[in-house]
Protein backbone atom coordinates (compact mmCIF):
# COMPACT_ATOMS: atom_id res chain seq x y z
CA UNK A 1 15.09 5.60 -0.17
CA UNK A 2 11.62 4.31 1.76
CA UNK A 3 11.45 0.67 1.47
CA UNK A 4 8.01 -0.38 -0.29
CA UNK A 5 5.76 -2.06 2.14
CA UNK A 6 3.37 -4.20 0.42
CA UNK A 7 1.75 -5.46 3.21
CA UNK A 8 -2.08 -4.33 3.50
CA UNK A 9 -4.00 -4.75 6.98
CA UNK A 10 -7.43 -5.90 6.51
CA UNK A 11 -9.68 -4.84 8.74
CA UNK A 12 -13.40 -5.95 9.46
CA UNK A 13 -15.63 -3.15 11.02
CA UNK A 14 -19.44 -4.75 10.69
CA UNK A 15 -22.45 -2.95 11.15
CA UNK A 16 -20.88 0.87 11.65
CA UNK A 17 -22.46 4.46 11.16
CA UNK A 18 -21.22 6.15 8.08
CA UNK A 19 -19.84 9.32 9.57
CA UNK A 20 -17.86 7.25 12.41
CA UNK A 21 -16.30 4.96 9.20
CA UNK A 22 -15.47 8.10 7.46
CA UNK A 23 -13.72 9.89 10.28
CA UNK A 24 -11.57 6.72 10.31
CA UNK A 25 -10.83 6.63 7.48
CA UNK A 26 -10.17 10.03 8.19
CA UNK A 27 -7.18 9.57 10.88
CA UNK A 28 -6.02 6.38 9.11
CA UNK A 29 -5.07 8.50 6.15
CA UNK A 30 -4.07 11.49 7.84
CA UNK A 31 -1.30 8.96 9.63
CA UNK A 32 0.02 8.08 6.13
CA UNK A 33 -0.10 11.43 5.13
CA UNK A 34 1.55 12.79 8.08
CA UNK A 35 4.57 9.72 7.94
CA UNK A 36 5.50 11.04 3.92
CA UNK A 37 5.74 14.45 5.11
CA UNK A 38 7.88 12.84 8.20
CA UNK A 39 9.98 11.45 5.47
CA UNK A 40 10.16 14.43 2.73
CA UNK A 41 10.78 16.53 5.48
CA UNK A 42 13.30 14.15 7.84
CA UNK A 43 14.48 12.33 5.35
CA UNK A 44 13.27 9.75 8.06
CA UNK A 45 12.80 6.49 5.46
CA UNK A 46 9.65 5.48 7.40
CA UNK A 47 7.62 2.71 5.94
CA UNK A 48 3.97 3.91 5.24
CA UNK A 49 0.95 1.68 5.57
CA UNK A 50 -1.87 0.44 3.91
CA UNK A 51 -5.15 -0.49 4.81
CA UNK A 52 -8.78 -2.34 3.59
CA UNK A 53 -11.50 -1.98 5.59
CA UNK A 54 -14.64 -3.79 5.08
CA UNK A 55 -18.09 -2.60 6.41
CA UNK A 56 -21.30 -2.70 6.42
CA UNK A 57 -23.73 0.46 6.81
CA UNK A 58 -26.34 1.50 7.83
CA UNK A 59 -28.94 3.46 5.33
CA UNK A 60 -27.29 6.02 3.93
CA UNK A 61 -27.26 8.26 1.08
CA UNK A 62 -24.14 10.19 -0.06
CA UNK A 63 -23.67 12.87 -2.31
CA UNK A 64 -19.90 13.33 -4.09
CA UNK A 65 -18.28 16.46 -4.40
CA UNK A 66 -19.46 17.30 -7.97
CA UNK A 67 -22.53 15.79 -7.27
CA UNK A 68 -26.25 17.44 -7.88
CA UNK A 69 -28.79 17.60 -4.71
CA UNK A 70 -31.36 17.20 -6.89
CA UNK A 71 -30.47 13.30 -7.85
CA UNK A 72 -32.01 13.03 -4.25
CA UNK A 73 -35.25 12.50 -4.53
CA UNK A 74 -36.63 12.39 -0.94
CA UNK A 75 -36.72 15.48 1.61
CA UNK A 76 -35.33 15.17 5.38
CA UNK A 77 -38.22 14.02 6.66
CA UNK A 78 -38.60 11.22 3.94
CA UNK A 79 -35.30 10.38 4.75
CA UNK A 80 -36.30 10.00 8.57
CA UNK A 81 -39.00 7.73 7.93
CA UNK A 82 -37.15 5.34 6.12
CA UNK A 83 -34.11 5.33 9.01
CA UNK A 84 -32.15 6.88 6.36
CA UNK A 85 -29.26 9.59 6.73
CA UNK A 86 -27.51 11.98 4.26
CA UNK A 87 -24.19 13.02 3.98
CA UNK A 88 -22.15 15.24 1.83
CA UNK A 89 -18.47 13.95 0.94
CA UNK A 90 -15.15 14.48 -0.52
CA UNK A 91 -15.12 11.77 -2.70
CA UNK A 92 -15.48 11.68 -6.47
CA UNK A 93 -18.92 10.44 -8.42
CA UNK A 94 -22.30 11.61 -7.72
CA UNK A 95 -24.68 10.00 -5.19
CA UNK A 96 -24.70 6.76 -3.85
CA UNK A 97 -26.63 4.52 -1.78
CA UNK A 98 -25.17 2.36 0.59
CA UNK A 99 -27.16 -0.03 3.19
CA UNK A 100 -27.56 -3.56 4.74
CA UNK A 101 -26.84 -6.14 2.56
CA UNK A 102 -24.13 -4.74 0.49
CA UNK A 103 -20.00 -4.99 0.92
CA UNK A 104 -18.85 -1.77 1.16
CA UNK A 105 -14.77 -1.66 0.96
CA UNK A 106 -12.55 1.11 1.48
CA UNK A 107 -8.93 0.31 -0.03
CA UNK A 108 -6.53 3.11 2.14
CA UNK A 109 -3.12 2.34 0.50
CA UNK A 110 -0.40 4.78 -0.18
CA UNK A 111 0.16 4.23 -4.01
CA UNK A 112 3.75 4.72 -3.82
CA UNK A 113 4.07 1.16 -2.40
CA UNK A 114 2.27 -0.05 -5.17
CA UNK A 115 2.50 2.37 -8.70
CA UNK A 116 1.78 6.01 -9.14
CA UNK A 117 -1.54 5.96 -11.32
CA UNK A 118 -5.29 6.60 -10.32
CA UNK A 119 -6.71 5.33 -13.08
CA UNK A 120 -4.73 2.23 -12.70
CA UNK A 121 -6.02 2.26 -9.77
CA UNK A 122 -9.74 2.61 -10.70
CA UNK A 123 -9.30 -0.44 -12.89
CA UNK A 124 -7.86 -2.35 -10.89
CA UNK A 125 -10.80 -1.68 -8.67
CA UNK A 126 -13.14 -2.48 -11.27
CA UNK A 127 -11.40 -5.53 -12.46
CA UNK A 128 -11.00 -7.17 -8.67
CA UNK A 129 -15.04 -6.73 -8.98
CA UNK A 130 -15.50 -8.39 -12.23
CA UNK A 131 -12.98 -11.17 -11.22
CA UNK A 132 -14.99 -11.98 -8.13
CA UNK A 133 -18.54 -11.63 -10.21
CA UNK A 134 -17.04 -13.78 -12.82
CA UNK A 135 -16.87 -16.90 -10.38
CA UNK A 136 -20.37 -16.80 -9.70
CA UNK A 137 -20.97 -17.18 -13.32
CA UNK A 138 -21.76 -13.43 -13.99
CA UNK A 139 -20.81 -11.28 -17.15
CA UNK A 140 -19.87 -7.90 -15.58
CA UNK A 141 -18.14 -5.19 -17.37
CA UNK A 142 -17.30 -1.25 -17.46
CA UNK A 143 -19.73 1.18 -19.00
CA UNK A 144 -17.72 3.58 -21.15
CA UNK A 145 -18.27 7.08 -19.66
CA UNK A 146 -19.81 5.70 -16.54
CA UNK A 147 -18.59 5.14 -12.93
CA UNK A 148 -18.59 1.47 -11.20
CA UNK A 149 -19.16 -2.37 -12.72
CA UNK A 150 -22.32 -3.00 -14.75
CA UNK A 151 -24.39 -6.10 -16.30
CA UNK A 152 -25.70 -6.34 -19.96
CA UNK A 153 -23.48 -3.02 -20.69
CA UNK A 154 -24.64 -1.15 -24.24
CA UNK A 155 -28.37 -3.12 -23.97
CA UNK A 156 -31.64 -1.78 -22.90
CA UNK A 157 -31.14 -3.86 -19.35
CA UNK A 158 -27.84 -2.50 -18.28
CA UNK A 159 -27.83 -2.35 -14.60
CA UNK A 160 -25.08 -1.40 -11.92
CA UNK A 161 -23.84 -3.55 -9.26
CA UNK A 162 -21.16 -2.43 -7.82
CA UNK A 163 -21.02 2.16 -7.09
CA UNK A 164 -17.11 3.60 -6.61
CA UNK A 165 -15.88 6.86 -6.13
CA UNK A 166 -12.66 7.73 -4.54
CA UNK A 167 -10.34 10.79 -3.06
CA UNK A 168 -6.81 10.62 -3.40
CA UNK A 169 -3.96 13.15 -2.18
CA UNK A 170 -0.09 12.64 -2.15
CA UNK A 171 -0.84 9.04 -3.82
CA UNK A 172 -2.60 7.95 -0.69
CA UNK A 173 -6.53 6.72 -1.51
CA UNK A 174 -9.39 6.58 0.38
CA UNK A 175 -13.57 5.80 0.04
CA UNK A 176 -13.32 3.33 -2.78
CA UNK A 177 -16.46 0.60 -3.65
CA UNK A 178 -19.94 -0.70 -2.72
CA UNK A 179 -20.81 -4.01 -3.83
CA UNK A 180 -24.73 -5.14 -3.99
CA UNK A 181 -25.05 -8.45 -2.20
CA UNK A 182 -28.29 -9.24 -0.46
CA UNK A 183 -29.26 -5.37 -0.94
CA UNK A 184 -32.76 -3.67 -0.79
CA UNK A 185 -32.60 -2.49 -4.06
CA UNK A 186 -36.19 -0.47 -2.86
CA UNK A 187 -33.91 2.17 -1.63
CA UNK A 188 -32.35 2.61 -5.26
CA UNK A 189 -35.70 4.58 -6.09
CA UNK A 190 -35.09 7.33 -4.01
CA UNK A 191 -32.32 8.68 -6.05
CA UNK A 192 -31.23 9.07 -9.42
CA UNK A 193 -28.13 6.29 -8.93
CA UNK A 194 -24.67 7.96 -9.37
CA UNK A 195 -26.62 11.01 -11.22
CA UNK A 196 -27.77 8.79 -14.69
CA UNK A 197 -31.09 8.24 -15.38
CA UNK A 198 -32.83 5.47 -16.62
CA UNK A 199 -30.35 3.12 -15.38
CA UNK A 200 -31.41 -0.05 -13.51
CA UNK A 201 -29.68 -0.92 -10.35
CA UNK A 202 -29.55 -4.69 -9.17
CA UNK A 203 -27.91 -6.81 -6.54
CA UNK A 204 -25.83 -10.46 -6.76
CA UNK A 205 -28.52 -12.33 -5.12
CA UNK A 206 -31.15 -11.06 -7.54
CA UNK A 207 -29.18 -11.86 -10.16
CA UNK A 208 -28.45 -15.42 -8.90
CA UNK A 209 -32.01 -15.94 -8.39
CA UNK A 210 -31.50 -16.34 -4.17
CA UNK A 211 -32.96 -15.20 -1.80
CA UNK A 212 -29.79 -14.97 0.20
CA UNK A 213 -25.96 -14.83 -1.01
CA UNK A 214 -23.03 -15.83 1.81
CA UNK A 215 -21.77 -12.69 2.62
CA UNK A 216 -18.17 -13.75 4.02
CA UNK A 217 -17.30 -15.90 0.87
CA UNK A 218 -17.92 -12.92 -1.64
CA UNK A 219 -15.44 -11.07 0.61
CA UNK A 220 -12.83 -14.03 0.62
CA UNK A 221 -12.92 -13.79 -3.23
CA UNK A 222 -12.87 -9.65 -3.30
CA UNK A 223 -9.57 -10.73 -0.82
CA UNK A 224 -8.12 -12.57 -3.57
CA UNK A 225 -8.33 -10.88 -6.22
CA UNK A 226 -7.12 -7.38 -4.63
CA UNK A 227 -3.85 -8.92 -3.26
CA UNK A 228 -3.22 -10.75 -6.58
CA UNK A 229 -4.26 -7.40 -9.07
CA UNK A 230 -2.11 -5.56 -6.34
CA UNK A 231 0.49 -8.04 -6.19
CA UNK A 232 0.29 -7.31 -2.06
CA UNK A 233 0.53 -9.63 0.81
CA UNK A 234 -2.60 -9.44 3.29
CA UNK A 235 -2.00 -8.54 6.64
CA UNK A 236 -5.39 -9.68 8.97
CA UNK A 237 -6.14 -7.52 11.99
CA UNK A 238 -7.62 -8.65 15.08
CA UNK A 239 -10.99 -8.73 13.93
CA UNK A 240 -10.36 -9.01 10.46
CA UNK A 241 -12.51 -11.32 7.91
CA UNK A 242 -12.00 -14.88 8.59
């Protein structure tokens, strides 16, 4: 029997290119992968572990695995001109936006140290969001039907907040959620967000009326919440968030 290990490393990875983060996420969960096949296979009882990374990208756009091209609205050249890339991934959801200015997390746990249910998962997720949104006096909620966290759900001025979409294999996640901070929501209008139409996007600062929001202390409350919803202990890195 493999003890549980319910320790999960944080890691802090600032400013970093989309494609580099994805490739390691990439070998981080290939290495979990590779240590429960160890342990089917070898009966070896290794411990498997679990990560969160936080980062921060550059402009990006990214389009989900059941996702539609044509929610992009901009060609390659548009995309140029506004320092923007594109990339196709393996996650679930539709497009996405990510950019400066918005917390971008990427739980990679191996479930089995936790419970064996995505859409626990997923709410949990969604909850650690609302928790966090909650202490700065906002009302956020799910939308029935409808990926991520929202504002003023079921009224004419629902918005979105905070995008997810996630892969999972052999219980072990990766991708995971983009929260809108200080973002530049301008880069919302060249896409349809997440594939739904007529849906507002907004950002915490907007919403808090400031021009700027402290980055770090939104994370230290994301922090909290996630170990406590997870019932985990949190394991800092070397250059993890202080």
């Amino acid at each position: 029997m493999v003890a549980l290990n319910k320790k999960i490393e944080i890691q802090e990875l600032g400013l970093k290119d989309y494609k580099d983060t994805w490739d390691y996420q990439e070998s981080l969960f290939k290495s979990i992968i590779d240590t429960k096949v160890k342990n089917k296979r070898e009966d070896a009882n290794l411990e498997t572990s679990n990560y969160f990374l936080f980062v921060e990208h550059p402009h990006v756009y990214t389009l989900g695995k059941s996702g539609d091209m044509s929610n992009l609205l901009i060609n390659e050249e548009q995309l140029k001109a506004k320092g923007a890339s594109f990339y196709k991934v393996n996650r679930g959801g539709d497009i996405t936006y990510h950019g400066p200015g918005q917390i971008v997390g990427y739980p990679i746990l191996d479930l089995e140290n936790f419970f064996t249910d995505i859409h626990k998962y997923l709410r949990l997720l969604e909850e650690m969001i609302i928790l966090t949104l909650a202490e700065y006096g906002l009302k956020a909620e799910r939308s029935k039907g409808e990926t991520g966290v929202w504002l003023d759900v079921g009224t004419p001025f629902a918005r979105k907040i905070c995008a997810m979409g996630v892969r999972a294999s052999r219980w072990v996640t990766m991708h995971g959620f983009a929260l809108n901070v200080n973002a530049n929501l301008g880069y919302f209008d060249n896409m349809i967000p997440c594939g739904i139409r007529g849906k507002a996007v907004t950002s915490l600062n907007v919403e808090l009326g400031k021009k700027e929001v402290d980055e770090a202390e939104v994370k230290v409350k994301l922090l909290k919440h996630f170990i406590d919803l997870f019932e985990a202990e949190m394991k800092l890195s070397v250059s993890s968030v202080r």
